[in-house]
Protein backbone atom coordinates (compact mmCIF):
# COMPACT_ATOMS: atom_id res chain seq x y z
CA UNK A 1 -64.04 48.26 -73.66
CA UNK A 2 -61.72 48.78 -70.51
CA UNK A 3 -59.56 45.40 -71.25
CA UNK A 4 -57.70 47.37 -73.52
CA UNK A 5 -54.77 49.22 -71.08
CA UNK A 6 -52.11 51.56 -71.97
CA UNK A 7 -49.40 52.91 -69.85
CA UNK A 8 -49.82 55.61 -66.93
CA UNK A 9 -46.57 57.50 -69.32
CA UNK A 10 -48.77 58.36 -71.97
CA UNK A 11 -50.79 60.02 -69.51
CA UNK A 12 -48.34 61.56 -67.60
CA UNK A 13 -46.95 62.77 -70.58
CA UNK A 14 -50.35 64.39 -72.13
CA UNK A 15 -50.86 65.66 -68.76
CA UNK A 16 -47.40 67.30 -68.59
CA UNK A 17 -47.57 69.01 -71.97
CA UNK A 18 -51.07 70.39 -71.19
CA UNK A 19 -49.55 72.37 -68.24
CA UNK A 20 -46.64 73.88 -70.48
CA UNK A 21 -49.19 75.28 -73.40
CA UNK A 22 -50.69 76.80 -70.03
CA UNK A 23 -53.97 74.64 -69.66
CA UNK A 24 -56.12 74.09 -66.51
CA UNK A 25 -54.55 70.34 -66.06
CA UNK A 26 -56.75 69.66 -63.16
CA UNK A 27 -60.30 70.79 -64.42
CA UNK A 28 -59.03 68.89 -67.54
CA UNK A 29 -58.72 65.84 -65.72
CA UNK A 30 -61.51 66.53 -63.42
CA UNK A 31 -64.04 66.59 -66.61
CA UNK A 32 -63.08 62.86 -67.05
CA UNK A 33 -62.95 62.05 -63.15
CA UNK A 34 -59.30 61.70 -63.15
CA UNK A 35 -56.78 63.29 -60.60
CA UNK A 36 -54.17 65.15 -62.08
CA UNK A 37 -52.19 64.72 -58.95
CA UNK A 38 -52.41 60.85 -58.31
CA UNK A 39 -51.57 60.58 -62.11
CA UNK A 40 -48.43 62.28 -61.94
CA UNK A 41 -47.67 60.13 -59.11
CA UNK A 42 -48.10 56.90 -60.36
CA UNK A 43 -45.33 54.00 -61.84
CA UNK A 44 -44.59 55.06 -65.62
CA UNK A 45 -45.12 51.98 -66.36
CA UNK A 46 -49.02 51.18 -64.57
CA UNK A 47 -51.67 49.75 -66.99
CA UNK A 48 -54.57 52.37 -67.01
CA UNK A 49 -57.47 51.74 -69.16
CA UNK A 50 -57.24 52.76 -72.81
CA UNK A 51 -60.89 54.21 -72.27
CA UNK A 52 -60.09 56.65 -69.31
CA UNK A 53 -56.90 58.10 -71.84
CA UNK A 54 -59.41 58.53 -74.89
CA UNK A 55 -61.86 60.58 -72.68
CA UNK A 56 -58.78 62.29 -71.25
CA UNK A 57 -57.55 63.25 -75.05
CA UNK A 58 -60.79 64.36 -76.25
CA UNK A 59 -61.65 67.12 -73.28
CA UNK A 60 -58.00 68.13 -73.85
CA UNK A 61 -58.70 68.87 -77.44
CA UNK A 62 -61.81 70.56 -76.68
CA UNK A 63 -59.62 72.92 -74.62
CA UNK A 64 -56.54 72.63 -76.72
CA UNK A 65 -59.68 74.22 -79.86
CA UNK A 66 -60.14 77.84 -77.72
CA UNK A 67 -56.62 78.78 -77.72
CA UNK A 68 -58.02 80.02 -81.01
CA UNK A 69 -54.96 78.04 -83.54
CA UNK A 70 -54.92 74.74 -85.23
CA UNK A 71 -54.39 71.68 -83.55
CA UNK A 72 -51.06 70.34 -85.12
CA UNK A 73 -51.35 66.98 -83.69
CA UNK A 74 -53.33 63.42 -84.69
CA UNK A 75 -54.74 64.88 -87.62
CA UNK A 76 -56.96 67.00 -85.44
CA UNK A 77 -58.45 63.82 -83.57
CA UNK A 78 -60.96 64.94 -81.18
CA UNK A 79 -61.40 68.38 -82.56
CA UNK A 80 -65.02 69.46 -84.16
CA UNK A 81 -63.60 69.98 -87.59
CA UNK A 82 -62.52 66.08 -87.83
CA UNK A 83 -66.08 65.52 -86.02
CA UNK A 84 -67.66 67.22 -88.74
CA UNK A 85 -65.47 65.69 -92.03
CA UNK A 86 -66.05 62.07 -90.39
CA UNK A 87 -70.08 62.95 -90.39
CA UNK A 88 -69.37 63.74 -94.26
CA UNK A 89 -67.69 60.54 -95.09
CA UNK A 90 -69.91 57.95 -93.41
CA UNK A 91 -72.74 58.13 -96.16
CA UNK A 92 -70.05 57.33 -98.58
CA UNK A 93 -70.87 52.94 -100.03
CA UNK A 94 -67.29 52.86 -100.38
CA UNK A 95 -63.14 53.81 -98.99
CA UNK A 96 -62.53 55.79 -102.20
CA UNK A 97 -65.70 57.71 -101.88
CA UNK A 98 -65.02 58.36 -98.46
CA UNK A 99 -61.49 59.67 -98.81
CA UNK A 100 -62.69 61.30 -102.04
CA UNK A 101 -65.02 63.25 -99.67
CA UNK A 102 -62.56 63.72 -97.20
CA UNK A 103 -59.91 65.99 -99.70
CA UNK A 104 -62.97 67.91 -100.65
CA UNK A 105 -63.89 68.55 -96.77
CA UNK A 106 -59.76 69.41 -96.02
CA UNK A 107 -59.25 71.64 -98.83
CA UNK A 108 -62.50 73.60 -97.53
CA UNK A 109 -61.07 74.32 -94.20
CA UNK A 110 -57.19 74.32 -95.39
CA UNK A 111 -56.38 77.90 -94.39
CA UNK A 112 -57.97 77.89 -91.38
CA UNK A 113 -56.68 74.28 -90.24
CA UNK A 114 -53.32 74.01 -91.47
CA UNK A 115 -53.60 70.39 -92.31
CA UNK A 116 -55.23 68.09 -95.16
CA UNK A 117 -55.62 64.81 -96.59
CA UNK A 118 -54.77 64.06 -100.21
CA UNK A 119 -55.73 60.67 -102.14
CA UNK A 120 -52.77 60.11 -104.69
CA UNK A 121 -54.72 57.90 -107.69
CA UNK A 122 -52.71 57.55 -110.53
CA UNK A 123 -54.17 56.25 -113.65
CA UNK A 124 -51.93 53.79 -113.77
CA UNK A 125 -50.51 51.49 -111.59
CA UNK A 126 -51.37 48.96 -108.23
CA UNK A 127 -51.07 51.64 -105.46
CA UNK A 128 -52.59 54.57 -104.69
CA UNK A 129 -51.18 57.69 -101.81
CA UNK A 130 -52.55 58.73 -98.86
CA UNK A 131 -50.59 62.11 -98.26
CA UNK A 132 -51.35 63.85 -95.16
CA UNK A 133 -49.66 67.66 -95.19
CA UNK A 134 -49.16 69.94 -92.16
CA UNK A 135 -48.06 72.70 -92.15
CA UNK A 136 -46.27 73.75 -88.44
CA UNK A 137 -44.76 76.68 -87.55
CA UNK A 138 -41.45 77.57 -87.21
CA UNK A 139 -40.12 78.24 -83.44
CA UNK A 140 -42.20 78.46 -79.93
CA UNK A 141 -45.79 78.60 -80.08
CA UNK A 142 -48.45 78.80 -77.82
CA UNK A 143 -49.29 74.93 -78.87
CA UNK A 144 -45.39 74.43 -79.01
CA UNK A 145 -43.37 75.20 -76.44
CA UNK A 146 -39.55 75.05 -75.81
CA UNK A 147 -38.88 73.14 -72.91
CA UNK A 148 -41.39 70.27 -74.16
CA UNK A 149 -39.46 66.92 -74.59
CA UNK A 150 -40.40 66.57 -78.33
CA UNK A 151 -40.37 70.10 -79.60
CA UNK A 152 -37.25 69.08 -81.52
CA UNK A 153 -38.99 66.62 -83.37
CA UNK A 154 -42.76 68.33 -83.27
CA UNK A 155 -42.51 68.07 -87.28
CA UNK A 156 -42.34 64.28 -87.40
CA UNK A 157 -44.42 63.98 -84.73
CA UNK A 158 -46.95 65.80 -86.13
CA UNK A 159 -46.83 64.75 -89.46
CA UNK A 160 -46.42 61.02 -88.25
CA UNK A 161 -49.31 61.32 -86.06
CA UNK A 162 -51.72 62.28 -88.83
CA UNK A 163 -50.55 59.16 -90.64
CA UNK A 164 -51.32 57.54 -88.49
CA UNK A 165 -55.04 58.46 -87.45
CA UNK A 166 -55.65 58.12 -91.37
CA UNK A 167 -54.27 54.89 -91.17
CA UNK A 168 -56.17 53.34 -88.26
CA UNK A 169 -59.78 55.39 -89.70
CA UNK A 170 -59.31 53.82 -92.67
CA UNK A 171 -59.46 50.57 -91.07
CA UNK A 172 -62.66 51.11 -88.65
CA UNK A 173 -64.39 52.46 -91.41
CA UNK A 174 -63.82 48.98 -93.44
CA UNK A 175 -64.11 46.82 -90.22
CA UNK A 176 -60.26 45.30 -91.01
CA UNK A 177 -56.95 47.01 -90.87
CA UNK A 178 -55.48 48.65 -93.77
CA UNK A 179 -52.79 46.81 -95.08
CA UNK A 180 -50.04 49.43 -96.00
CA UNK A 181 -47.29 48.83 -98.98
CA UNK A 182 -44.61 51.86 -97.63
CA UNK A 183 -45.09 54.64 -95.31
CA UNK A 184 -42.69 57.37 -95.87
CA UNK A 185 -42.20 60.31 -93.48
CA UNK A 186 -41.17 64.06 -94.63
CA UNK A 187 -39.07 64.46 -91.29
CA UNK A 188 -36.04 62.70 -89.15
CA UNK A 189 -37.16 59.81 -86.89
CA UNK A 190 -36.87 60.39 -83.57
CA UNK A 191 -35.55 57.08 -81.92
CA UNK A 192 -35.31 53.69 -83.01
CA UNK A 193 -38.07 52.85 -80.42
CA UNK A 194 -40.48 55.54 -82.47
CA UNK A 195 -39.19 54.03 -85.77
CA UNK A 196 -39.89 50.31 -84.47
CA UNK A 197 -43.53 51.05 -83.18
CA UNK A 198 -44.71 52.55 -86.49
CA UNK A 199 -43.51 49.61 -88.36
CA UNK A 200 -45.11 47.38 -85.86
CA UNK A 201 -48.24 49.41 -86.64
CA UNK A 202 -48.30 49.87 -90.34
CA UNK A 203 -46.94 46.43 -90.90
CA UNK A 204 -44.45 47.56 -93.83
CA UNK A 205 -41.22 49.29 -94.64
CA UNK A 206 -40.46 53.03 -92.67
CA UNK A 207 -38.55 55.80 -94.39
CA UNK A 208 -37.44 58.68 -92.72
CA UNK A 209 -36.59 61.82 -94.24
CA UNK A 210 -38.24 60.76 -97.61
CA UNK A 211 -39.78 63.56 -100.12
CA UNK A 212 -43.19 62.88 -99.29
CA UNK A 213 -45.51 61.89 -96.03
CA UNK A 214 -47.81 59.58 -97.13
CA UNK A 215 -48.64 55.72 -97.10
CA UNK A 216 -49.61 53.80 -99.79
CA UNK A 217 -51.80 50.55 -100.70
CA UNK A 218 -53.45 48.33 -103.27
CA UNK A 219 -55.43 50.17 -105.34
CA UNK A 220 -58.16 47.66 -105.01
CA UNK A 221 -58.94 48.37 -101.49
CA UNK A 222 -60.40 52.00 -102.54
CA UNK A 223 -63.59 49.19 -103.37
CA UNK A 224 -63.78 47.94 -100.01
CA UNK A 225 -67.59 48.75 -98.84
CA UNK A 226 -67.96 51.31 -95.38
CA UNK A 227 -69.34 48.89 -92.50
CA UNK A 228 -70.39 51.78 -90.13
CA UNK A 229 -73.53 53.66 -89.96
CA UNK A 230 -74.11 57.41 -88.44
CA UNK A 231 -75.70 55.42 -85.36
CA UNK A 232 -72.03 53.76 -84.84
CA UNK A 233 -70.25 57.06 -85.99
CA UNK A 234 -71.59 58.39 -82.99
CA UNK A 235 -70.60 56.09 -80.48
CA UNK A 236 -66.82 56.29 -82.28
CA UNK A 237 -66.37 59.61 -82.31
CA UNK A 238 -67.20 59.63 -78.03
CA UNK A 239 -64.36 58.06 -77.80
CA UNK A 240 -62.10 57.74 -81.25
CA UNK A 241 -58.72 57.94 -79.97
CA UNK A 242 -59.77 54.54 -78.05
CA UNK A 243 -61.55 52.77 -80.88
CA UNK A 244 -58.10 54.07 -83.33
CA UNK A 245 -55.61 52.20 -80.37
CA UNK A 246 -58.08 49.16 -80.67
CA UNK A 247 -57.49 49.10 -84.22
CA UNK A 248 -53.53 48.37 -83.66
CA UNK A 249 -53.85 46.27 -80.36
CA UNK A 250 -56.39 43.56 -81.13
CA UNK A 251 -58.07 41.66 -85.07
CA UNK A 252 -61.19 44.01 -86.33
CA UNK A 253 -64.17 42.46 -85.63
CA UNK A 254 -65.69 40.21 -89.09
CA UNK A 255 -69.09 39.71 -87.31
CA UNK A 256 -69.63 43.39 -86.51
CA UNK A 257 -68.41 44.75 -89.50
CA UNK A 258 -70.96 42.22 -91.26
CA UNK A 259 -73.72 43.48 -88.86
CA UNK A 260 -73.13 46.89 -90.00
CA UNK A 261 -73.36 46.19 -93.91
CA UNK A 262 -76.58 43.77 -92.91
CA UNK A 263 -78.70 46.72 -91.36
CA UNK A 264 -77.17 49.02 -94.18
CA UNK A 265 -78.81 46.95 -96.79
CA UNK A 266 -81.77 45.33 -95.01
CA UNK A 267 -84.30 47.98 -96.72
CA UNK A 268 -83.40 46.48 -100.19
CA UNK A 269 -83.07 42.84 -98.90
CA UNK A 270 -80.27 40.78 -96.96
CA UNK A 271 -76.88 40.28 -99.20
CA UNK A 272 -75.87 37.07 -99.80
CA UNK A 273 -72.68 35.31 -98.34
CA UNK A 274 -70.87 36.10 -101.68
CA UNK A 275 -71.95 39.56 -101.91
CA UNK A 276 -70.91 40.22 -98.40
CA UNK A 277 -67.57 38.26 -98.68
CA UNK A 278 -66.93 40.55 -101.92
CA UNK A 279 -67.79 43.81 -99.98
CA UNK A 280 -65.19 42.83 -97.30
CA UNK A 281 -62.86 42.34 -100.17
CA UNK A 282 -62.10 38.45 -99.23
CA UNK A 283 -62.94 35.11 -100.83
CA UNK A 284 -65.73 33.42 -99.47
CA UNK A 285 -63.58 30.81 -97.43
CA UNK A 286 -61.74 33.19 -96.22
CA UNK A 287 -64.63 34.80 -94.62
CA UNK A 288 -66.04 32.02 -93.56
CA UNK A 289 -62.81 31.07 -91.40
CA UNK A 290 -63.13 34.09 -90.22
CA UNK A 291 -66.52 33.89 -89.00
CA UNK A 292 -65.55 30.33 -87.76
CA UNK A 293 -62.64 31.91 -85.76
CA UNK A 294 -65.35 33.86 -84.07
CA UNK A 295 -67.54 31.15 -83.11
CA UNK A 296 -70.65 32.28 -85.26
CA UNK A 297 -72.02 32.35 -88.78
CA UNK A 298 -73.40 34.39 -92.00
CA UNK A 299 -76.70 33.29 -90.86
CA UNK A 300 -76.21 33.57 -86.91
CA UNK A 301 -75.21 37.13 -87.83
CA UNK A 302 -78.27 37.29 -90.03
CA UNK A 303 -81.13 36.56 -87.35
CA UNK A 304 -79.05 38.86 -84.76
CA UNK A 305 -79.63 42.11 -87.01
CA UNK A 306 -83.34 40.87 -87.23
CA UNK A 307 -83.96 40.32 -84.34
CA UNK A 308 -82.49 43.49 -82.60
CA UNK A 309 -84.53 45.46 -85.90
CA UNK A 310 -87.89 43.51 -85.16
CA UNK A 311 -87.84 44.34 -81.23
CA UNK A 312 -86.65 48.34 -81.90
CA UNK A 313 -89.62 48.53 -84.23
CA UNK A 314 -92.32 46.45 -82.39
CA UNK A 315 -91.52 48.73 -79.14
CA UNK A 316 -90.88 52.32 -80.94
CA UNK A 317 -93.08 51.77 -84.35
CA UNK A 318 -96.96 51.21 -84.73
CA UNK A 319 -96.05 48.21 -87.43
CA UNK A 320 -97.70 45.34 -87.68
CA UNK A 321 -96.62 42.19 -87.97
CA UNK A 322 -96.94 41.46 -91.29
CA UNK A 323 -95.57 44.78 -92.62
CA UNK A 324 -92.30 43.85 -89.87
CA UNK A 325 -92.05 39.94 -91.70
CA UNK A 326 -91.99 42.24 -95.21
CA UNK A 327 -89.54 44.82 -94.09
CA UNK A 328 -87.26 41.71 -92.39
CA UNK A 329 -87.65 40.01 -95.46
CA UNK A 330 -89.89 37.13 -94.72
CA UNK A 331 -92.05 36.16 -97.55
CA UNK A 332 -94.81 35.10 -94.59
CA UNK A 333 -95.91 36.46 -91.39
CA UNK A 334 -95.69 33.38 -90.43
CA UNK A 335 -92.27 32.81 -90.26
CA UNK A 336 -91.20 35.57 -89.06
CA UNK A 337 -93.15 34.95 -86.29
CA UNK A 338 -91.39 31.07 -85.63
CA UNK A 339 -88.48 33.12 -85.86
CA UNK A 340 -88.98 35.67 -83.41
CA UNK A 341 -90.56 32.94 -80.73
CA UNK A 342 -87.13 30.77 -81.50
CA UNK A 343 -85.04 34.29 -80.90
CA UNK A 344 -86.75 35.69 -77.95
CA UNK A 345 -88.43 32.62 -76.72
CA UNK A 346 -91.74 35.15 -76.92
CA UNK A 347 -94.51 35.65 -79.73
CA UNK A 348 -93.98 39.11 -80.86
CA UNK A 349 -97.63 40.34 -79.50
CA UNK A 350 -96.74 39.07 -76.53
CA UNK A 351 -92.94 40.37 -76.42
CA UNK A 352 -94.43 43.80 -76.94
CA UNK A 353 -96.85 43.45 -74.35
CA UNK A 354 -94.54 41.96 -71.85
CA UNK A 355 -91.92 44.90 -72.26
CA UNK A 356 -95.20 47.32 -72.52
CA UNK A 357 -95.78 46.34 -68.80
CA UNK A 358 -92.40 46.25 -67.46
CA UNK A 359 -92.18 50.12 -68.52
CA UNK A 360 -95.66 50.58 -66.82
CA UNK A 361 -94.15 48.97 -63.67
């Protein structure tokens, strides 16, 4: 994951605004094996990994949570409240039931958070709303002090920021970006250089000092099926402010957002290409120059989940064989058994035994 880089700025500038709400900066960075110190010191402009920022961001929230008032920023990213609501949405099947669950889980903790999520669904019409609403106070708070370089704009920055986690969760959740029809900001922008880089993002038109905060897409895409798992939740939410800047800096990945619906459904049988290609929300040729794109195929993708499912159960289960052909959906032990050899180069027997003595060793 470290190929991603961001500039040393963005942690200079974290840094920096940690110190004026009166934070431990050092033990901050020291949680993440960072120097506060050679940070500050370095070029504005040095690539440091994407990862090493995420980390950074999360232990600051963690801190930022016992000053004992509500995160205004990011849509409470890192926090254990957004933890907890992204838990709740990841058994939804689809994006609508997930955001559906979402407003229920934000109007819950409302008065103590300050901040919620609303889906807008008219019953007529091709769009639908995401409004994000925030309330911040008025003045110098503990969370927003004075002499810090955006407290004239903290209300667009804080409403735009929770846009734009929405925006970018929305899209890991699916496994492809969200593709946004307006995004419209209740506050003044702060600099055309702020304006440009959330048009970049979104990919669509920007308006500044509108009547609402909110974004808005094809109705349609409410349909699109979750990819992710509680497994891959988990491995997100260590370190979701990276995954959410991979989302704007480089294409979602087709093949893992396949592998994700392909374990989801393997209990009930393997989907086929159309089903898949229709869960994605994409034609079938689309998807399949996407898969070509990535050098691999439906059924590539297919033998991949099996074979990573067959060896977690042969080493962690007492299955047998023919029970894991049935469960992989092999109609004979057989086969499953060619399959495995031409995956692993092994039998499964002797697979198992192999690893069996390795751990012994």
């Amino acid at each position: 994951m470290s190929e991603i880089s961001i500039p040393a700025r963005k942690f200079q500038r974290l840094l920096d605004y940690l110190e004026r709400v009166g934070l431990d900066v050092p033990a901050i960075a020291a949680t993440v094996d960072m120097g506060a110190d050679r940070i500050a010191a370095l070029d504005p402009d040095q690539a440091l990994p994407a990862l090493n920022y995420s980390r950074l961001y999360k232990a600051a929230a963690l801190e930022l949570q016992r000053l004992g008032q509500p995160v205004p920023w990011g849509a409470g990213l890192g926090g254990e409240s957004f933890e907890l609501m992204c838990h709740c949405m990841i058994g939804a099947r689809t994006l609508g039931e997930a955001l559906r669950l979402a407003q229920r889980f934000n109007e819950l903790l409302y008065p103590l958070n300050r901040h919620r999520m609303r889906l807008r669904e008219e019953p007529a019409g091709p769009l639908v709303r995401l409004e994000y609403e925030i309330e911040v106070p008025e003045g110098e708070t503990d969370l927003i002090p004075e002499d810090w370089d955006r407290a004239d704009y903290k209300v667009t920055v804080a409403r735009a920021s929770g846009l734009l986690v929405w925006h970018a969760y929305c899209g890991w959740l699916t496994g492809d970006a969200l593709t946004a029809e307006e995004l419209q900001i209740m506050a003044p922008s702060v600099n055309r250089e702020y304006s440009d880089s959330l048009e970049r993002i979104f990919n669509c038109p920007v308006h500044f000092d509108a009547a609402e905060n909110s974004f808005s897409f094809r109705r349609e895409l409410l349909q699109r099926r979750i990819v992710h798992t509680t497994e891959s939740l988990a491995e997100f939410l260590k370190n979701s402010v990276y995954h959410l800047i991979a989302m704007d800096r480089i294409p979602a990945s087709t093949t893992a957002a396949i592998k994700s619906l392909v374990s989801i459904d393997l209990p009930t049988g393997m989907p086929s290409f159309a089903a898949v290609a229709s869960m994605l929300y994409m034609s079938e040729s689309s998807l399949r120059r996407r898969l070509q794109a990535e050098n691999t195929s439906y059924q590539e993708i297919k033998d991949a989940v099996r074979c990573e499912v067959a060896i977690d159960k042969l080493l962690h289960e007492s299955i047998r064989v023919a029970d894991l052909a049935e469960f992989l959906g092999f109609t004979e032990a057989s086969s499953f058994v060619r399959s495995f050899k031409s995956w692993t180069g092994l039998t499964p027997k002797c697979y198992k035994d192999k690893m069996q003595a390795l751990g012994r060793a």
